[in-house]
C-alpha atoms as a PDB file:
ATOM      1  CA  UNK A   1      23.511-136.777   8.345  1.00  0.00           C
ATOM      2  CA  UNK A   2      26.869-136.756   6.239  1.00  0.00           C
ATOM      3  CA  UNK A   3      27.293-138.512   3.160  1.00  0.00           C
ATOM      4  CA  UNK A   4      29.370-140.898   1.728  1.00  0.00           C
ATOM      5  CA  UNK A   5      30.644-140.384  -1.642  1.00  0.00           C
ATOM      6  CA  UNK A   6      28.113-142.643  -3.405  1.00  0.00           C
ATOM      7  CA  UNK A   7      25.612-140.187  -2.360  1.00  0.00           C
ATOM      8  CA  UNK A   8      25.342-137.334  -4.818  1.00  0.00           C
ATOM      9  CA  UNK A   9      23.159-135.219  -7.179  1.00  0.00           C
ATOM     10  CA  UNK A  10      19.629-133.613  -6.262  1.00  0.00           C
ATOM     11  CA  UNK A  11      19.691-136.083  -3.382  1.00  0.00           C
ATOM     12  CA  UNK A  12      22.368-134.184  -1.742  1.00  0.00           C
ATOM     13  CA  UNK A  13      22.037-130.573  -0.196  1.00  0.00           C
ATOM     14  CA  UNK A  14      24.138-128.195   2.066  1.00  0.00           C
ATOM     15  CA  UNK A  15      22.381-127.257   5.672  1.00  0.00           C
ATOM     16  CA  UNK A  16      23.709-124.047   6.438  1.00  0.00           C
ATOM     17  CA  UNK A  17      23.037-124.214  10.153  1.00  0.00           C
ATOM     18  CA  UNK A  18      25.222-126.872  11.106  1.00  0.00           C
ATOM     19  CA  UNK A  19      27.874-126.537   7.827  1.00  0.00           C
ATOM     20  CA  UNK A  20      27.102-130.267   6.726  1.00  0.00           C
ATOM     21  CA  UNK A  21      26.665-131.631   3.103  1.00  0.00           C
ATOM     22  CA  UNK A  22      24.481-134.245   3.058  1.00  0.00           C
ATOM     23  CA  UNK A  23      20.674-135.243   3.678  1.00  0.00           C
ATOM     24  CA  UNK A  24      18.023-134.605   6.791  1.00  0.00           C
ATOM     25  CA  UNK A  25      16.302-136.886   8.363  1.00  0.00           C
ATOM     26  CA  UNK A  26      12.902-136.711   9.980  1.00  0.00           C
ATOM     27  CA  UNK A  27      10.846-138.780  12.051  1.00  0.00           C
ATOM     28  CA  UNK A  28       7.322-139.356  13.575  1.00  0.00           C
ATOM     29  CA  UNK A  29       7.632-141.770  16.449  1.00  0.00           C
ATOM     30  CA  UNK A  30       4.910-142.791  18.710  1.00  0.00           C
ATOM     31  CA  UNK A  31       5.794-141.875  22.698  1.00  0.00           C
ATOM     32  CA  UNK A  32       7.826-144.961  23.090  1.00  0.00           C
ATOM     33  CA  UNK A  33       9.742-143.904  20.042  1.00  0.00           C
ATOM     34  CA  UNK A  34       8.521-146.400  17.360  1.00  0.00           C
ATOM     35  CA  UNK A  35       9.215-144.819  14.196  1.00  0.00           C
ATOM     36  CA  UNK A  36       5.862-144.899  12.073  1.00  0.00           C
ATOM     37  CA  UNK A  37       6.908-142.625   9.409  1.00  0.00           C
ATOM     38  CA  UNK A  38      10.154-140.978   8.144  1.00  0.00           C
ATOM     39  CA  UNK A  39      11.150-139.057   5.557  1.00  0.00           C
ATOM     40  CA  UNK A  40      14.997-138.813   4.137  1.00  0.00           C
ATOM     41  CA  UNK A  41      15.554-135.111   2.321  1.00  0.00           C
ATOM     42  CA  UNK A  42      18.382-133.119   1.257  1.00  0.00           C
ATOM     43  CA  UNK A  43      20.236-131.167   3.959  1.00  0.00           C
ATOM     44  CA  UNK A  44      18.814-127.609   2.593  1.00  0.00           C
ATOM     45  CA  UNK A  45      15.039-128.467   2.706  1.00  0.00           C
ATOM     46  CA  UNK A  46      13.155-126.547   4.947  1.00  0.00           C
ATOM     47  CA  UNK A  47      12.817-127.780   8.346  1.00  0.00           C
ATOM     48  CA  UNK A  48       8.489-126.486   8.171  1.00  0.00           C
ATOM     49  CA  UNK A  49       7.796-126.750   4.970  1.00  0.00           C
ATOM     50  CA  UNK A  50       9.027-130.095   4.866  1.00  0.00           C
ATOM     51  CA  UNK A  51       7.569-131.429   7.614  1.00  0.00           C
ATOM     52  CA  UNK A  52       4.024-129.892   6.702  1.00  0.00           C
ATOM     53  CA  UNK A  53       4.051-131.955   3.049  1.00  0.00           C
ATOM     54  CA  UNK A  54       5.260-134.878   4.974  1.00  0.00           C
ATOM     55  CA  UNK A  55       2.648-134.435   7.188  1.00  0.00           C
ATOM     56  CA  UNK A  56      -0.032-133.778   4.126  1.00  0.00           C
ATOM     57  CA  UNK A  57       1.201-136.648   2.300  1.00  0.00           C
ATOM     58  CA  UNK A  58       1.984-139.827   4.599  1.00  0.00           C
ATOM     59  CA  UNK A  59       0.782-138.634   8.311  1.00  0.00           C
ATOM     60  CA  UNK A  60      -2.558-137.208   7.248  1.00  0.00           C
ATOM     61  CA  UNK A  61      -3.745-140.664   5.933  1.00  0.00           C
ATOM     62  CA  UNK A  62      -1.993-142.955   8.548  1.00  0.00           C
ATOM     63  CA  UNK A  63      -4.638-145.024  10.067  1.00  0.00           C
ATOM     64  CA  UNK A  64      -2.841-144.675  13.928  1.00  0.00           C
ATOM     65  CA  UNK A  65      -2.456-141.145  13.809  1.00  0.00           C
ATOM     66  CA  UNK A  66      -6.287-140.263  13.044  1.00  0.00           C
ATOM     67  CA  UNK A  67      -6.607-139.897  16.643  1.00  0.00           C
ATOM     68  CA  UNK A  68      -3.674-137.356  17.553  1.00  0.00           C
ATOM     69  CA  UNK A  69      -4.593-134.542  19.406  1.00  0.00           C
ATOM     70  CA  UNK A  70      -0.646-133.131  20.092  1.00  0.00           C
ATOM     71  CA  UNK A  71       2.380-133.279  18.228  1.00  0.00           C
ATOM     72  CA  UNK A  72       5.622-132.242  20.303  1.00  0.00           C
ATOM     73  CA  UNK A  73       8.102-130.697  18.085  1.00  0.00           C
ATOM     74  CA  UNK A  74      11.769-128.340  18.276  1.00  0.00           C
ATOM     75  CA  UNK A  75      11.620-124.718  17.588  1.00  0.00           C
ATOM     76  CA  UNK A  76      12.412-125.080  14.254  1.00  0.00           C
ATOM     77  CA  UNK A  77       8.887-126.762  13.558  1.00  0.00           C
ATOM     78  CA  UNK A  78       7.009-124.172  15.576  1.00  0.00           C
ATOM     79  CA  UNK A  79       5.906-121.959  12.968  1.00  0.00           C
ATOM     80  CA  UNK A  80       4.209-122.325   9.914  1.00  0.00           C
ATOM     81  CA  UNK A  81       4.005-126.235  10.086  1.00  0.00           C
ATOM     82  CA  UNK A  82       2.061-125.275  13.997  1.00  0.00           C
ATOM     83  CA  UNK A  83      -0.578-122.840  12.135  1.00  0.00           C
ATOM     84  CA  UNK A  84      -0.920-125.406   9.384  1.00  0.00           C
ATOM     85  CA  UNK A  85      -2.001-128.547  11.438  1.00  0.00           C
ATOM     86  CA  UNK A  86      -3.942-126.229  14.202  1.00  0.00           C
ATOM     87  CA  UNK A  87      -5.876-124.995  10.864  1.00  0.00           C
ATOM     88  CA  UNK A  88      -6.282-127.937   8.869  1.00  0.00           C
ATOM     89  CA  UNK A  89      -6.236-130.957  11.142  1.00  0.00           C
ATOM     90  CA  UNK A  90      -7.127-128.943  14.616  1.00  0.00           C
ATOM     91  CA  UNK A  91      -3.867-130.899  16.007  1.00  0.00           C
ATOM     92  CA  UNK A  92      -2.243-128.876  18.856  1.00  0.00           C
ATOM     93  CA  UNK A  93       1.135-128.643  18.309  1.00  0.00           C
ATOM     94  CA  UNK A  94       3.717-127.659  21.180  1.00  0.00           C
ATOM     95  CA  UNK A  95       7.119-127.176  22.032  1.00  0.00           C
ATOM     96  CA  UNK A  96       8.262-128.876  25.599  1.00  0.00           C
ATOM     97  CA  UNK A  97       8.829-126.165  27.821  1.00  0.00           C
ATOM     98  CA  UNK A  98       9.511-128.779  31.221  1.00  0.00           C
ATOM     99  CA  UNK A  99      12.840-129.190  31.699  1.00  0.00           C
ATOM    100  CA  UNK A 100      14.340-132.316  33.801  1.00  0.00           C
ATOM    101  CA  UNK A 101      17.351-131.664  33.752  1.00  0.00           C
ATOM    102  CA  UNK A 102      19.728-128.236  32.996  1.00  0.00           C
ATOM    103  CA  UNK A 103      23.001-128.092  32.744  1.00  0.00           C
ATOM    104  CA  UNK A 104      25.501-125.366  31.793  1.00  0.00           C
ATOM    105  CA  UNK A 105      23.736-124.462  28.323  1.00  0.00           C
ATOM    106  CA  UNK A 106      21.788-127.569  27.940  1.00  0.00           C
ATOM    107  CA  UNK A 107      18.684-129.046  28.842  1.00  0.00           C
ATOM    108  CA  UNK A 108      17.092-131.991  28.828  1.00  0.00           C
ATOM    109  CA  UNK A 109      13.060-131.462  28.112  1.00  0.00           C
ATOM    110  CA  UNK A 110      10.455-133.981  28.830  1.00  0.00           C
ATOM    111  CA  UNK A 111       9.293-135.034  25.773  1.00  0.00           C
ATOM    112  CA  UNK A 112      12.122-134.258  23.400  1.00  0.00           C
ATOM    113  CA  UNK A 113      14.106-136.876  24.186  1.00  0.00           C
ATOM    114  CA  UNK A 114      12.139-139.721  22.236  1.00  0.00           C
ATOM    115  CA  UNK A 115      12.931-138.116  18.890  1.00  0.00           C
ATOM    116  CA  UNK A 116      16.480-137.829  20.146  1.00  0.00           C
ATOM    117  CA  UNK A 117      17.149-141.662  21.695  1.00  0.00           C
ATOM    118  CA  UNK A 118      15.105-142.420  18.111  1.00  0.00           C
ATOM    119  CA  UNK A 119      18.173-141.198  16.269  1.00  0.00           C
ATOM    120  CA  UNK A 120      20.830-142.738  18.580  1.00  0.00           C
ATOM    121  CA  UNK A 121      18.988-146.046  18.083  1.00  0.00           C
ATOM    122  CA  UNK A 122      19.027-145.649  14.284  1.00  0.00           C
ATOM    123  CA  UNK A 123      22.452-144.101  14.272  1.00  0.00           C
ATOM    124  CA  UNK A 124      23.722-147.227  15.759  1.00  0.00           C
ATOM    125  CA  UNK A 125      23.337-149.282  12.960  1.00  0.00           C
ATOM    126  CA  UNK A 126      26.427-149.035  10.746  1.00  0.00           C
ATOM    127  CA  UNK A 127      24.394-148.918   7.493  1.00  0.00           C
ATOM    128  CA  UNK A 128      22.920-145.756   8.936  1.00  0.00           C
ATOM    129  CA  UNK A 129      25.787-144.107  10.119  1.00  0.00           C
ATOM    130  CA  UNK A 130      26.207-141.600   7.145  1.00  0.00           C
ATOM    131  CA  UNK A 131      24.246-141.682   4.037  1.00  0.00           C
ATOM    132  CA  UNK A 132      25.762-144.418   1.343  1.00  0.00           C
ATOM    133  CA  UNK A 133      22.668-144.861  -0.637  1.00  0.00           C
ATOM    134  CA  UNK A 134      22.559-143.142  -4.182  1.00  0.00           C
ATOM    135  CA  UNK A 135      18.537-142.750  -3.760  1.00  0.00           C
ATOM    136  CA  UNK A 136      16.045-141.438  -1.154  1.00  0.00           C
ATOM    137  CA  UNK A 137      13.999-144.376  -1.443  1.00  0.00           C
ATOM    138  CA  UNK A 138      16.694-146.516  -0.400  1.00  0.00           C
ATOM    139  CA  UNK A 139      17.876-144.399   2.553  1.00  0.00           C
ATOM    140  CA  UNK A 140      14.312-144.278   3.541  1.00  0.00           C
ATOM    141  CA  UNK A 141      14.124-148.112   3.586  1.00  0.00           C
ATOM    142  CA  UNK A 142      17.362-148.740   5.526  1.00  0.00           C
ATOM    143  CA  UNK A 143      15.574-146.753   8.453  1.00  0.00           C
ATOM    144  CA  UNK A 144      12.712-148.725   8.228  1.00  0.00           C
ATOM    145  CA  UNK A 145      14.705-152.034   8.645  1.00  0.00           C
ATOM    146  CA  UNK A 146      16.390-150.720  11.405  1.00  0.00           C
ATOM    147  CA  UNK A 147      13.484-150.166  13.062  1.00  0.00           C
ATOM    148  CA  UNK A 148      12.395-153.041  12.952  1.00  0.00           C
ATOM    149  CA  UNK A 149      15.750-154.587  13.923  1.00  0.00           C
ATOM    150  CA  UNK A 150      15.151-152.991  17.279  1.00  0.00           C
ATOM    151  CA  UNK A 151      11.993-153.963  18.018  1.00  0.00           C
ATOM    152  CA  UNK A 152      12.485-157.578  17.069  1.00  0.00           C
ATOM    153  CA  UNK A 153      15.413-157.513  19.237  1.00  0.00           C
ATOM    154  CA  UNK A 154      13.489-157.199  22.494  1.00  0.00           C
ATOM    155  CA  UNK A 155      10.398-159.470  21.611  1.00  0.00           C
END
């Protein structure tokens, strides 16, 4: 996600992949794509080694996921972060292979998606369209409340 200007220092970092200054954002949704946890990082963090002491820290102890058997994840999570929860947790992680849809160098997979509609339903909210908050905390928080902004919105 780009920042703002009032986003700066240590919180900051430059993702070389996709030439963008600013933080990364991951999430753990559930299959209807409720996020239940989410970390906000800088841009250059590691895509496994990220999410394997985000898993460690606030997914290991979360009382819903003590009962997760798979985790679906993008190629960039497929390594190290797979051998780590196969070895410590005995989670199966996999990347979805079934595609519903291909078009001319892109595919839609089955389970993919969630993550992805996730981040268009956070995106939408205009405090989360680039990153304006000086801390991670606070970023953090701002996806929280827009969470629960859309699931208060259809109850």
């Amino acid at each position: 996600m780009k920042n703002a200007a009032t986003a700066t220092g240590t919180t900051v970092g430059f993702d070389a992949g996709k030439l963008v200054k600013g933080r990364k954002r991951l999430v753990l949704t559930d299959t209807l794509g409720n996020v239940l946890a989410s970390p906000v990082l800088p841009a250059d963090a590691v895509d496994g080694a990220a999410a394997i002491a985000f898993w460690d820290e606030v997914a290991a102890p979360h009382e819903l996921l003590g009962q997760v058997q798979v985790v679906f994840v993008d190629s960039s999570f497929n390594g190290v972060f797979r051998e780590h929860l196969a070895r410590r947790y005995g989670i199966r992680v996999e990347k979805p292979a079934h595609v519903l849809v291909k078009k001319t160098n892109f595919c839609i997979h089955a389970w993919r998606w969630i993550v992805e509609r996730t981040f268009a339903w956070l995106s939408a909210n205009r405090r989360l369209s680039k990153e304006y908050d000086r801390t991670l905390g606070h970023a953090n928080a701002w996806i929280t409340v827009a969470n629960i902004k859309r699931v208060l919105k259809f109850c």
